[in-house]
Protein backbone atom coordinates (compact mmCIF):
# COMPACT_ATOMS: atom_id res chain seq x y z
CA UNK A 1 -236.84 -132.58 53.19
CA UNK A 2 -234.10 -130.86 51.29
CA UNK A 3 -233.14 -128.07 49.13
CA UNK A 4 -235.86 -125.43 48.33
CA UNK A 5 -239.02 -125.06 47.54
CA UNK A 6 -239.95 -123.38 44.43
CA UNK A 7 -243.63 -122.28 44.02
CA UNK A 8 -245.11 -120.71 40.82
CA UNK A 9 -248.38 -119.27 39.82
CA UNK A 10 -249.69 -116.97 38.17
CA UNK A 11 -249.88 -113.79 40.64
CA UNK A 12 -247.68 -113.72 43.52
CA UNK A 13 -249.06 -112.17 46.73
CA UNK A 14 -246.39 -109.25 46.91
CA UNK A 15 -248.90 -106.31 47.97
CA UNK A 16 -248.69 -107.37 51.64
CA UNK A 17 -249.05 -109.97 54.43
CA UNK A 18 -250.30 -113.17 53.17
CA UNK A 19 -253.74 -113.85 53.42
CA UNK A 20 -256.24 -116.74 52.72
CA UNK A 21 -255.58 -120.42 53.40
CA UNK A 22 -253.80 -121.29 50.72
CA UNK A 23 -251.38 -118.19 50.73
CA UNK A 24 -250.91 -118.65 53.97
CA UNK A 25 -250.12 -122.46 53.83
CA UNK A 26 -247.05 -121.15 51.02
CA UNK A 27 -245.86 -118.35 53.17
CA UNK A 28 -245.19 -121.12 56.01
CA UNK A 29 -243.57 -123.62 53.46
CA UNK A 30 -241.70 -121.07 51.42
CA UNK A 31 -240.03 -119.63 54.56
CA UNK A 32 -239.25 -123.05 56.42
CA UNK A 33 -237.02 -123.51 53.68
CA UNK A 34 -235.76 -120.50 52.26
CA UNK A 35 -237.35 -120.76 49.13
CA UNK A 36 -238.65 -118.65 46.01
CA UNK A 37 -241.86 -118.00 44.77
CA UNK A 38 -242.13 -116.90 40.84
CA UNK A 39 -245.31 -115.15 39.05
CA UNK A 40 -246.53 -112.59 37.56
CA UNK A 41 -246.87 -108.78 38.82
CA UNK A 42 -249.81 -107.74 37.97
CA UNK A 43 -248.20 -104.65 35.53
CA UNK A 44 -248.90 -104.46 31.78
CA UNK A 45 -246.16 -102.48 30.36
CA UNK A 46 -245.91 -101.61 26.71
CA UNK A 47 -242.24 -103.41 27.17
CA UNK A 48 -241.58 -105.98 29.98
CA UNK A 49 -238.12 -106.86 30.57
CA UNK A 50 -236.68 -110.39 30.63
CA UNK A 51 -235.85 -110.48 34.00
CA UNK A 52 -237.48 -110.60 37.47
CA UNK A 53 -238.23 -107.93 39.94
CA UNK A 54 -237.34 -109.07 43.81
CA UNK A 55 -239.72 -108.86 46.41
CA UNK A 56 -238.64 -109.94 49.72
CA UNK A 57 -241.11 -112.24 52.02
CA UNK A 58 -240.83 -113.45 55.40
CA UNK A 59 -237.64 -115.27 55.12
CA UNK A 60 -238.11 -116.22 51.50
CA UNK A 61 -238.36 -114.40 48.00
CA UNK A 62 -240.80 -113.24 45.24
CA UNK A 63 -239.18 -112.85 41.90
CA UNK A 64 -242.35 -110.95 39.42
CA UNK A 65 -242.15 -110.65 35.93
CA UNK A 66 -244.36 -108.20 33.98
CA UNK A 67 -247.01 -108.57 30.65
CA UNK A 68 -247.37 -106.77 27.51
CA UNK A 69 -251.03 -106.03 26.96
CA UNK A 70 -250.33 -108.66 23.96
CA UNK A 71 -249.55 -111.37 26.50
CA UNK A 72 -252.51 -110.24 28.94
CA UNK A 73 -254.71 -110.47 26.09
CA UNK A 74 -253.73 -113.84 24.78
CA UNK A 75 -251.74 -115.46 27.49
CA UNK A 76 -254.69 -114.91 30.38
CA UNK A 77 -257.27 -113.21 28.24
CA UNK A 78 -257.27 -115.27 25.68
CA UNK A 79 -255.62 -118.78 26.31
CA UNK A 80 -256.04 -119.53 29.79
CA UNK A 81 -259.32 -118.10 30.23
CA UNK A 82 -261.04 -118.50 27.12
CA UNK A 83 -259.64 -122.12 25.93
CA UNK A 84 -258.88 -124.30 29.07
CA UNK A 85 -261.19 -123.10 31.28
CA UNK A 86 -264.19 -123.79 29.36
CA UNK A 87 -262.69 -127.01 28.09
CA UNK A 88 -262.13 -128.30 32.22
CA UNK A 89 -265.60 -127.01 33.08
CA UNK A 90 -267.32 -129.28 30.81
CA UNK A 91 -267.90 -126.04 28.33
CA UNK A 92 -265.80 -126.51 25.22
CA UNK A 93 -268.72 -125.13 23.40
CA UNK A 94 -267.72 -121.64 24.75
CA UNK A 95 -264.23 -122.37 23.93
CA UNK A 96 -263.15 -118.73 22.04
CA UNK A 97 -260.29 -120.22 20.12
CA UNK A 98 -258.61 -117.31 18.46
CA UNK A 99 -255.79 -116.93 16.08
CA UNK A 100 -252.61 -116.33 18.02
CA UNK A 101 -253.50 -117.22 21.63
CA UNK A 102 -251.94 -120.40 21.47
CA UNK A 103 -248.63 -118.74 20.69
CA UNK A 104 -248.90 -116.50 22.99
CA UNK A 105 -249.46 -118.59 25.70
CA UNK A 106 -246.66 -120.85 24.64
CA UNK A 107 -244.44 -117.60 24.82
CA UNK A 108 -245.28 -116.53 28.16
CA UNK A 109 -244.69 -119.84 29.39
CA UNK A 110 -241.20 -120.10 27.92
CA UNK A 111 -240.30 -117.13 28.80
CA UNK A 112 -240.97 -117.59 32.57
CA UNK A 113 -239.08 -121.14 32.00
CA UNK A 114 -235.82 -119.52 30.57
CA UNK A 115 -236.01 -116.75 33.32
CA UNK A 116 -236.47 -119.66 35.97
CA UNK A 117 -234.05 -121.96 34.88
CA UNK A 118 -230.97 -119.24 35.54
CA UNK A 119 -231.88 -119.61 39.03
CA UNK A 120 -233.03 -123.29 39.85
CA UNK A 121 -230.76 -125.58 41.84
CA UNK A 122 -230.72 -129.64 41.09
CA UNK A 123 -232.08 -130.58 44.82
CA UNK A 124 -234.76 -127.68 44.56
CA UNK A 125 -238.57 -129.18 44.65
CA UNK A 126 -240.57 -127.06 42.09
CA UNK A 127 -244.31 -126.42 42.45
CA UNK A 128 -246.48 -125.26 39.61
CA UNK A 129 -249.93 -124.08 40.18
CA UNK A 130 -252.51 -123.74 38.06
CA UNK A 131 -253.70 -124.07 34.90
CA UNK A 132 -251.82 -121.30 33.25
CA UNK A 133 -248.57 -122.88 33.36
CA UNK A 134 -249.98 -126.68 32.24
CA UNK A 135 -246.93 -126.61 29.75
CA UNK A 136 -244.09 -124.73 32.20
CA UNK A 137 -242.82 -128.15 33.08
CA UNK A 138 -241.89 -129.28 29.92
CA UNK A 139 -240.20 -125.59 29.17
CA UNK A 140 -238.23 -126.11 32.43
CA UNK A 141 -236.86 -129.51 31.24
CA UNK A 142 -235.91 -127.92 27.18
CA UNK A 143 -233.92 -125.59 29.35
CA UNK A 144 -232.40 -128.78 30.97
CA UNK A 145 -233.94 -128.44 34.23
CA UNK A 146 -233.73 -131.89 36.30
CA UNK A 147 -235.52 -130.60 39.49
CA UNK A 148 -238.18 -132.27 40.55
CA UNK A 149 -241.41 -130.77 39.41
CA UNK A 150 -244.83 -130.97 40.78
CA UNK A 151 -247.83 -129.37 39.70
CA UNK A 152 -251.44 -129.07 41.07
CA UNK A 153 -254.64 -128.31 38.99
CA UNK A 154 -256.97 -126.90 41.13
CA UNK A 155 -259.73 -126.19 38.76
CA UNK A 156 -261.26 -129.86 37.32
CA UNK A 157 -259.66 -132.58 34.58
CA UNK A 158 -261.08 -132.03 30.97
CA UNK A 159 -263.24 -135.08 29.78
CA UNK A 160 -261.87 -137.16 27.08
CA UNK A 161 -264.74 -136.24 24.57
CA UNK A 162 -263.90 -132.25 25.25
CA UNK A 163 -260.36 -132.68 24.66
CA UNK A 164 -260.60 -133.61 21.36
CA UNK A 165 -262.30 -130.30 20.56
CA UNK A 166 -258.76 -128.72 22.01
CA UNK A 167 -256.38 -128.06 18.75
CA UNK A 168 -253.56 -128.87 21.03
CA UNK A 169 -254.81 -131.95 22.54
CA UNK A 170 -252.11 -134.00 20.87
CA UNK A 171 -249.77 -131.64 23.24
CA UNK A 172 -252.00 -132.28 26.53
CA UNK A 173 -250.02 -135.64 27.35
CA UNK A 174 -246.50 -134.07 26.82
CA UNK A 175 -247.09 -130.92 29.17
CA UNK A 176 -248.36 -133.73 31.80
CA UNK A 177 -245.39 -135.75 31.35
CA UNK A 178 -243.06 -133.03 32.05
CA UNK A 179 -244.10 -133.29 35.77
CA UNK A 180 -242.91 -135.48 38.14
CA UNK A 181 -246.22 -135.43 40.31
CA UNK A 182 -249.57 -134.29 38.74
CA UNK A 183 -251.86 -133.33 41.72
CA UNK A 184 -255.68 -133.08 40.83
CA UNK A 185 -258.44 -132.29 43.65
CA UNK A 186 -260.75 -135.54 43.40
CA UNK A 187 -260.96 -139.23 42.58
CA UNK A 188 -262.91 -138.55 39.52
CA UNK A 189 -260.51 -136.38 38.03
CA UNK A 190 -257.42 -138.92 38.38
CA UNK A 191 -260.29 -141.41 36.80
CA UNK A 192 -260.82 -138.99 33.32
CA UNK A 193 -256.99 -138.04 33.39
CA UNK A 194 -255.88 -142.04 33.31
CA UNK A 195 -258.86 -142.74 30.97
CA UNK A 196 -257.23 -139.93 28.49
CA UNK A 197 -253.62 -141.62 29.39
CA UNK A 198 -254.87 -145.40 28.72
CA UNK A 199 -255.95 -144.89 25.48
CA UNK A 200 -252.88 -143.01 23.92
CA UNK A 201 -250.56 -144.71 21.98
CA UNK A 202 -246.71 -144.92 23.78
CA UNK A 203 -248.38 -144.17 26.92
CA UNK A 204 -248.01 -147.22 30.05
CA UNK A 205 -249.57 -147.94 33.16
CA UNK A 206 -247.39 -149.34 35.42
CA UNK A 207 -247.91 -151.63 38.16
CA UNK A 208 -246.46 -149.26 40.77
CA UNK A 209 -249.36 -146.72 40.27
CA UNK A 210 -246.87 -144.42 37.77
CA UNK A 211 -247.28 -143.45 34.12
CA UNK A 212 -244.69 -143.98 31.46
CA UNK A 213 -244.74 -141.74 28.66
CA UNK A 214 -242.29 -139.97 26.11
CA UNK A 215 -239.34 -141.58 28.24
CA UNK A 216 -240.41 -140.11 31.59
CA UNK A 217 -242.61 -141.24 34.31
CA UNK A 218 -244.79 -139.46 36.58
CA UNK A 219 -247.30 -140.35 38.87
CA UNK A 220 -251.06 -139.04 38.72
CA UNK A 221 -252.90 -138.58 42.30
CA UNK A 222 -255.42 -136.57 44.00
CA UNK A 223 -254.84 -133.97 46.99
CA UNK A 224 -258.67 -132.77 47.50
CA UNK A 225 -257.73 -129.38 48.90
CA UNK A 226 -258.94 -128.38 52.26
CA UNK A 227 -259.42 -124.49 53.92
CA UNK A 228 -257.57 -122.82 57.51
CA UNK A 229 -260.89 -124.12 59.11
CA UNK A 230 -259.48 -123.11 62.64
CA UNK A 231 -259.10 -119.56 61.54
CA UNK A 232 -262.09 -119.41 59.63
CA UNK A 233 -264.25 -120.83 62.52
CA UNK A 234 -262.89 -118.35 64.63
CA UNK A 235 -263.36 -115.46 62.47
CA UNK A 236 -266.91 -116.23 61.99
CA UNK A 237 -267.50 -115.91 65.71
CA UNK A 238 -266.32 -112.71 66.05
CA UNK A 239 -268.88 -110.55 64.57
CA UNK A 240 -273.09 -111.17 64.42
CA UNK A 241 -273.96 -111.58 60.88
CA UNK A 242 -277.70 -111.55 61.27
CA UNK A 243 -277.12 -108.11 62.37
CA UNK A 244 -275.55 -107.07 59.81
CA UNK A 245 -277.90 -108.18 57.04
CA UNK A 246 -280.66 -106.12 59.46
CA UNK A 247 -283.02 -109.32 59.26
CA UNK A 248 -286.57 -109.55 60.32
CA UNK A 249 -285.98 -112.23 63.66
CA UNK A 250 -288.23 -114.55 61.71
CA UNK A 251 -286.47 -114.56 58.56
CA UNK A 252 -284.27 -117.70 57.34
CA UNK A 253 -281.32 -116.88 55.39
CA UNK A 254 -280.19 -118.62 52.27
CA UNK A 255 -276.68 -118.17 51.30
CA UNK A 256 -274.45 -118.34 48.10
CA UNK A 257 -271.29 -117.12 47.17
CA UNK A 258 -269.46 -117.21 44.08
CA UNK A 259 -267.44 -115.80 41.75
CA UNK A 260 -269.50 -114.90 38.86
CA UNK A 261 -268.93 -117.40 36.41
CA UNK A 262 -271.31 -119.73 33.56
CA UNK A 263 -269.75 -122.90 35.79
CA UNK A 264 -271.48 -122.04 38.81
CA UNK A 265 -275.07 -123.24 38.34
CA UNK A 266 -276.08 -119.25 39.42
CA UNK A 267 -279.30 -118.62 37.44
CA UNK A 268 -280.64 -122.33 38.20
CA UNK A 269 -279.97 -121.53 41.84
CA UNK A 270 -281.89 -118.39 41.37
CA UNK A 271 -285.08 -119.92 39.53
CA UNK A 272 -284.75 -122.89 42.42
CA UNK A 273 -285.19 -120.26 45.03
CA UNK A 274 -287.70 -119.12 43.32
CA UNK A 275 -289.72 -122.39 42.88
CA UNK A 276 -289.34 -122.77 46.19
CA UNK A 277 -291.28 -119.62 46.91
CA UNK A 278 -293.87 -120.65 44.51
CA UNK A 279 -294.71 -124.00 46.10
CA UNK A 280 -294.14 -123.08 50.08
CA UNK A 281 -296.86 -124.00 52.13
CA UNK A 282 -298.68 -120.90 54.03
CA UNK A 283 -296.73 -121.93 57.29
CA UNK A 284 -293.72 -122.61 55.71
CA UNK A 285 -290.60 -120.29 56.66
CA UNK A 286 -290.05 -117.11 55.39
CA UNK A 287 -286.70 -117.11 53.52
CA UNK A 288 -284.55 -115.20 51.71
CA UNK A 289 -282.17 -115.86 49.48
CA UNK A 290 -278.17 -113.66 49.73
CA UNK A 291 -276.32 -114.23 46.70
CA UNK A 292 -272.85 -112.63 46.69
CA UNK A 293 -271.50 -112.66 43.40
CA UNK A 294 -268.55 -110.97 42.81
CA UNK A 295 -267.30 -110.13 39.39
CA UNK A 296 -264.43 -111.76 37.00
CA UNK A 297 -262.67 -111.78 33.85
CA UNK A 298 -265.64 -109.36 32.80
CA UNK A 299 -263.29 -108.66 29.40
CA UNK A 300 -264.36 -112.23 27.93
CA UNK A 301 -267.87 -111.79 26.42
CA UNK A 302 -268.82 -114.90 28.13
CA UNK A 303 -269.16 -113.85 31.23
CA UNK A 304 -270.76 -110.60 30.29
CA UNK A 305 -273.97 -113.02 29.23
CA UNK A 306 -274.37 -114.70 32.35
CA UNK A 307 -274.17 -111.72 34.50
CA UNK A 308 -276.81 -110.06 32.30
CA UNK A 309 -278.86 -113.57 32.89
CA UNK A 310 -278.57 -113.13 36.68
CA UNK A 311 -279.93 -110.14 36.91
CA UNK A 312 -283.14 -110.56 35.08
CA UNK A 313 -283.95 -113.53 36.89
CA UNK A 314 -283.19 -112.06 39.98
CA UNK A 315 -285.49 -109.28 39.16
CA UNK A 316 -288.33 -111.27 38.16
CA UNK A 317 -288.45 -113.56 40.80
CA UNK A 318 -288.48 -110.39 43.27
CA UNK A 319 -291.23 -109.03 40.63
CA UNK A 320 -293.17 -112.21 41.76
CA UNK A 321 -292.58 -112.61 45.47
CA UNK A 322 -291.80 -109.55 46.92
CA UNK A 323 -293.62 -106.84 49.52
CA UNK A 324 -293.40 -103.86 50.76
CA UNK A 325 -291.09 -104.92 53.65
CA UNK A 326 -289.62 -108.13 52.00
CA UNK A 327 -287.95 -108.55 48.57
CA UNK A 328 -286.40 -112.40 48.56
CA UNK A 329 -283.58 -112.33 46.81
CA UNK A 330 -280.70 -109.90 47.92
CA UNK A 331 -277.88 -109.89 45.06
CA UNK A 332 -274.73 -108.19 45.57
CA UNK A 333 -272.45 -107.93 42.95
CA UNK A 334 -268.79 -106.69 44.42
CA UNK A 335 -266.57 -108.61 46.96
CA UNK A 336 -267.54 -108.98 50.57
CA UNK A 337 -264.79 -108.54 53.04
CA UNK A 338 -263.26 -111.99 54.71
CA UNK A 339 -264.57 -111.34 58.46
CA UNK A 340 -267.47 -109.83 57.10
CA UNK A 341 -268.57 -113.06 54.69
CA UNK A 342 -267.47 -115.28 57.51
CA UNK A 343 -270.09 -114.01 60.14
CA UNK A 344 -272.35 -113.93 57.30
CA UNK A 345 -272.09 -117.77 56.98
CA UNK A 346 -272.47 -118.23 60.74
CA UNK A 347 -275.51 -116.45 60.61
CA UNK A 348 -277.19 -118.36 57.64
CA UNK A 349 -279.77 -121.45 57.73
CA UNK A 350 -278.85 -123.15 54.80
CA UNK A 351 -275.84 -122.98 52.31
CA UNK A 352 -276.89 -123.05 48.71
CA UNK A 353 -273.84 -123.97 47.09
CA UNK A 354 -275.04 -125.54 43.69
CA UNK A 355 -272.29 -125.36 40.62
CA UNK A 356 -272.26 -127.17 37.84
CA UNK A 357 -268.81 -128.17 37.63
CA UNK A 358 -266.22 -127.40 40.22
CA UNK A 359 -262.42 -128.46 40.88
CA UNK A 360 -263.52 -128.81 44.97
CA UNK A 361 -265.37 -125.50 46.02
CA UNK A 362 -263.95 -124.03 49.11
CA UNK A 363 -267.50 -122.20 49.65
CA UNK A 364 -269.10 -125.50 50.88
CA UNK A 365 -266.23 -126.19 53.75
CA UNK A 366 -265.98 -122.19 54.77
CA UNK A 367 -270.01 -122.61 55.34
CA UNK A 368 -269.25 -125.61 57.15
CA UNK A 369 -265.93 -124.26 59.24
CA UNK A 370 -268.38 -120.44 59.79
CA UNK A 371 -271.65 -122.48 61.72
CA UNK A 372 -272.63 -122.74 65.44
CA UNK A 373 -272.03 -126.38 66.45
CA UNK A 374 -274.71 -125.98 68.47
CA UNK A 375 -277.26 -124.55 66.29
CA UNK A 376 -275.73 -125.25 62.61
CA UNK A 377 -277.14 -124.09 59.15
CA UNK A 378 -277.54 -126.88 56.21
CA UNK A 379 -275.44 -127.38 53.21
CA UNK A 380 -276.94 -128.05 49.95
CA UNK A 381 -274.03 -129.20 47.63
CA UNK A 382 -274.19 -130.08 44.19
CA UNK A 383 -273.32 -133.54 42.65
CA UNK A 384 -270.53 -132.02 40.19
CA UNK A 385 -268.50 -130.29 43.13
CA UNK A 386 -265.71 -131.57 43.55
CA UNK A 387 -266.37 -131.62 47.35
CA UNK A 388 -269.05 -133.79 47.38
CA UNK A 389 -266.29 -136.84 47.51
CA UNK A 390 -265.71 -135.27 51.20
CA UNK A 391 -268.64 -134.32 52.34
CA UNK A 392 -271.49 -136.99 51.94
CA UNK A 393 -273.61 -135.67 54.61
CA UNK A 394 -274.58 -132.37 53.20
CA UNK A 395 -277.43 -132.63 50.84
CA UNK A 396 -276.71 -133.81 47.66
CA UNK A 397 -278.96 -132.32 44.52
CA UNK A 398 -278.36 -132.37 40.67
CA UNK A 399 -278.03 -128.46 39.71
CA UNK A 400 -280.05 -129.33 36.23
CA UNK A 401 -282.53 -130.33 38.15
CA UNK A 402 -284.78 -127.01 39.73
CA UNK A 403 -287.45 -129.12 41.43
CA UNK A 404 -285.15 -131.05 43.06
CA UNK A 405 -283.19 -128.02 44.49
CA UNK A 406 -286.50 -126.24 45.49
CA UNK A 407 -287.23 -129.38 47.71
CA UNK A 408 -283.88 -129.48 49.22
CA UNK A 409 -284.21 -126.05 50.54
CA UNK A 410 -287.85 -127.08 51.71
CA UNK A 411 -285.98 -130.07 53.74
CA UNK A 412 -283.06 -127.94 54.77
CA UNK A 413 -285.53 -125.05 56.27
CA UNK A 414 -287.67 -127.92 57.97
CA UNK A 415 -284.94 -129.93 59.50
CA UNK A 416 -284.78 -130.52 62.85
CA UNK A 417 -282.09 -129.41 65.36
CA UNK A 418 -280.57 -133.01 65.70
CA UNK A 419 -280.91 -134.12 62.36
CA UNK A 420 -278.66 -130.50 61.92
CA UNK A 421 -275.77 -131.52 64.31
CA UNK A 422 -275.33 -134.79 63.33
CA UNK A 423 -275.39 -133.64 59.66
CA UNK A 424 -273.08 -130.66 60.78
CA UNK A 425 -270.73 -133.12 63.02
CA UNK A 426 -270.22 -135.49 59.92
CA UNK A 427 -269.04 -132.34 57.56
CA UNK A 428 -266.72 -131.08 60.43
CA UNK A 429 -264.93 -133.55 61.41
CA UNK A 430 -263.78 -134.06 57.33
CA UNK A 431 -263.13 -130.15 56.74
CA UNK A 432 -260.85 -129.52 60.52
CA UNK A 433 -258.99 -132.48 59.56
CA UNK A 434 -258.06 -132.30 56.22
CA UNK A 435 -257.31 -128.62 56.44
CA UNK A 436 -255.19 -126.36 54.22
CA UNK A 437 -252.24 -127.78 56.01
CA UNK A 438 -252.66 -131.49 55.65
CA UNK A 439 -253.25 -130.43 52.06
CA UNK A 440 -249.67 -129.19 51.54
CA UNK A 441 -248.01 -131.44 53.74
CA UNK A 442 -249.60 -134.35 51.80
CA UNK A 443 -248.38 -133.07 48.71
CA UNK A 444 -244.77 -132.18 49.46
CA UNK A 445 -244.50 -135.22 51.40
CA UNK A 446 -244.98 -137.02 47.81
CA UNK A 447 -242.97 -134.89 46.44
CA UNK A 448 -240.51 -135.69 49.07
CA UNK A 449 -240.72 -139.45 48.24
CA UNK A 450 -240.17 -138.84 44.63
CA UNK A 451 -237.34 -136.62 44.56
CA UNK A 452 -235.43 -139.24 47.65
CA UNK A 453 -236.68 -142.35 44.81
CA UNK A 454 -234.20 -140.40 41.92
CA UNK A 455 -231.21 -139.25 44.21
């Protein structure tokens, strides 16, 4: 390995000690070799300057850079959050594609590449994160940057029909090509981002596995992302969730957590659970379902509408089940601490983890990491996560389909203890092993190779 590594994304964890796999994962890297980590602040000011702010780290540093409340608006707002996340989620219909945000994005994006580029070094190894820097790469190299660049998307590839409803799709390619190594969670989204490549003009497949396009070539491969399961499993342990939640000691728990957002199957995983109310047999178990949602991006008017949906059909299945010592369906919308959710996992039956389009879904292998190997809960996982490549032995449903998820749950509550650990044994051995840190290691380890294949 030599010279640096450069990581960038769009807020840099500069409030404290890292936390989180993935944070963690960077602080190790960043400080092995000395490196830098650029992103945003988190400050809208009326006038950001065109310079970083230092932060030191742990034997690396964090260079921030502030927004105007015109950038935040059109840049994240706007751009990011409005245009190409709906588009990768398989939502282009809820694409908000206003006058302006284009530009903007294009500015913050320069601008960060023009900062950047006054302080990049030939032999440094550059990696982008993220969706909101998709064209950074190709800023970097107007500014005559010859690093080697990576970039991961961690959220999933468009589909070739959606792109075409992107104005900018023409523009899609060239951003790509500006990296040397585009990382993408799963199998299927390398198969729609070579689909997309194959059937643009000036654009080669070569027999080496690369992609030759606009006079550069990059490779395309996936990285499927993993979580610290070690720490996780460990953290789990530590506290009784059941008592927590104050349970009845016949009571199954149901558990989902998620970010409130329309790609996360949350109101069909609501009227599931309640279907399977509706159809339980007398002696079936009495369950309830936990669904931690906690907010996001509640400026776009998008997600305003879904959260709005949620709660009505959380209230009328409730309306429909409930007693006066039981309501079914506990929904909590706020953040649960880390230790806290953790032993909450450990202490649930089944996870209900059910989107309708996800990049991977780290929910599914934290349920997995949280459980008693002994006595382990069930994972339902949905057929569009991008997980579900990994973890074969959970089971599988289609999150259109509410019958189908209602007789999961009936399965997962009925399942025997053996059926359980084998089930739980299978998932295991896939999320301890390809952990956070095999993630990274496989990635700069191709990055590595690339940058040693142009010296």
């Amino acid at each position: 390995m030599t010279g640096r590594l450069v990581v960038v994304s769009n807020r840099v964890p500069s409030d404290g000690p890292p936390s989180g796999g993935l944070v963690v994962a960077l602080h190790d890297c960043l400080r092995a070799t000395g490196g830098l980590w650029f992103g945003t602040s988190g400050r809208i000011t009326d006038d950001p300057d065109d310079s970083f702010a230092q932060v030191q780290g742990d034997g690396y540093t964090m260079r921030t850079f502030d927004l105007s409340p015109a950038e935040q608006q059109g840049y994240y707002l706007g751009y990011a959050n409005s245009v190409l996340w709906p588009l990768c989620h398989r939502r282009a219909d809820l694409m908000a594609l206003n006058a302006g945000d284009y530009d903007t994005y294009m500015q913050v994006n320069r601008r960060l590449a023009r900062m950047m580029a006054a302080e990049l070094r030939p032999d440094d190894r550059i990696w982008i994160h993220d969706y909101h820097f998709l064209p950074l790469a190709d800023c970097l190299r107007a500014e005559g940057v010859t690093a080697t660049i990576g970039y991961f998307h961690h959220i999933p590839f468009p589909a070739t029909h959606d792109m075409m409803a992107l104005p900018q799709h023409d523009l899609f390619p060239r951003w790509m090509a500006g990296f040397d190594l585009f990382g993408l969670q799963t199998q299927r989204d390398v198969a729609a981002a070579l689909e997309m490549l194959r059937g643009l003009p000036g654009a080669e497949l070569l027999r080496d596995g690369t992609i030759s396009y606009r006079d550069r070539r990059f490779e395309v491969r996936s990285f499927p992302i993993g979580i610290d399961a070690a720490a996780f499993a460990a953290e789990a342990a530590r506290i009784d969730g059941r008592a927590l939640l104050n349970f009845a000691p016949d009571e199954r728990l149901v558990i989902g957590v998620d970010r409130l957002d329309y790609s996360k199957g949350l109101d069909n995983r609501l009227r599931a659970f309640g279907r399977y109310l509706r159809d339980r047999a007398e002696d079936a178990p009495k369950a309830s379902l936990l669904q931690i949602a906690p907010p996001t991006r509640e400026e776009v008017d998008a997600y305003q509408q879904i959260r709005e949906d949620l709660e009505r059909t959380a209230g009328k299945v409730n309306g429909l089940h409930s007693d006066l010592g039981w309501t079914p369906i506990r929904y909590i919308h706020s953040g649960v601490p880390r230790d806290t959710l953790a032993a909450v996992y450990r202490a649930a039956d089944v996870g209900f983890v059910t989107p309708f389009c996800d990049g991977m879904n780290l929910v599914a292998k934290e349920f997995v990491a949280a459980q008693d190997p002994d006595d382990p809960g069930v994972l339902i996982l949905s057929q569009f996560a991008g997980a579900v490549e990994q973890m074969a032995s959970a089971l599988i449903v289609n999150p259109y389909d509410i019958g189908e998820m209602a007789r999961a749950l009936r399965q997962a509550l009925a399942m025997p203890l053996a059926e359980r650990i084998d089930r739980h044994q299978a998932l295991a051995r896939g999320v301890f092993r390809k952990d956070v840190a095999h993630w990274t290691r496989s990635y700069l380890d191709t990055m590595d190779r690339l940058s040693a294949a142009r010296d």
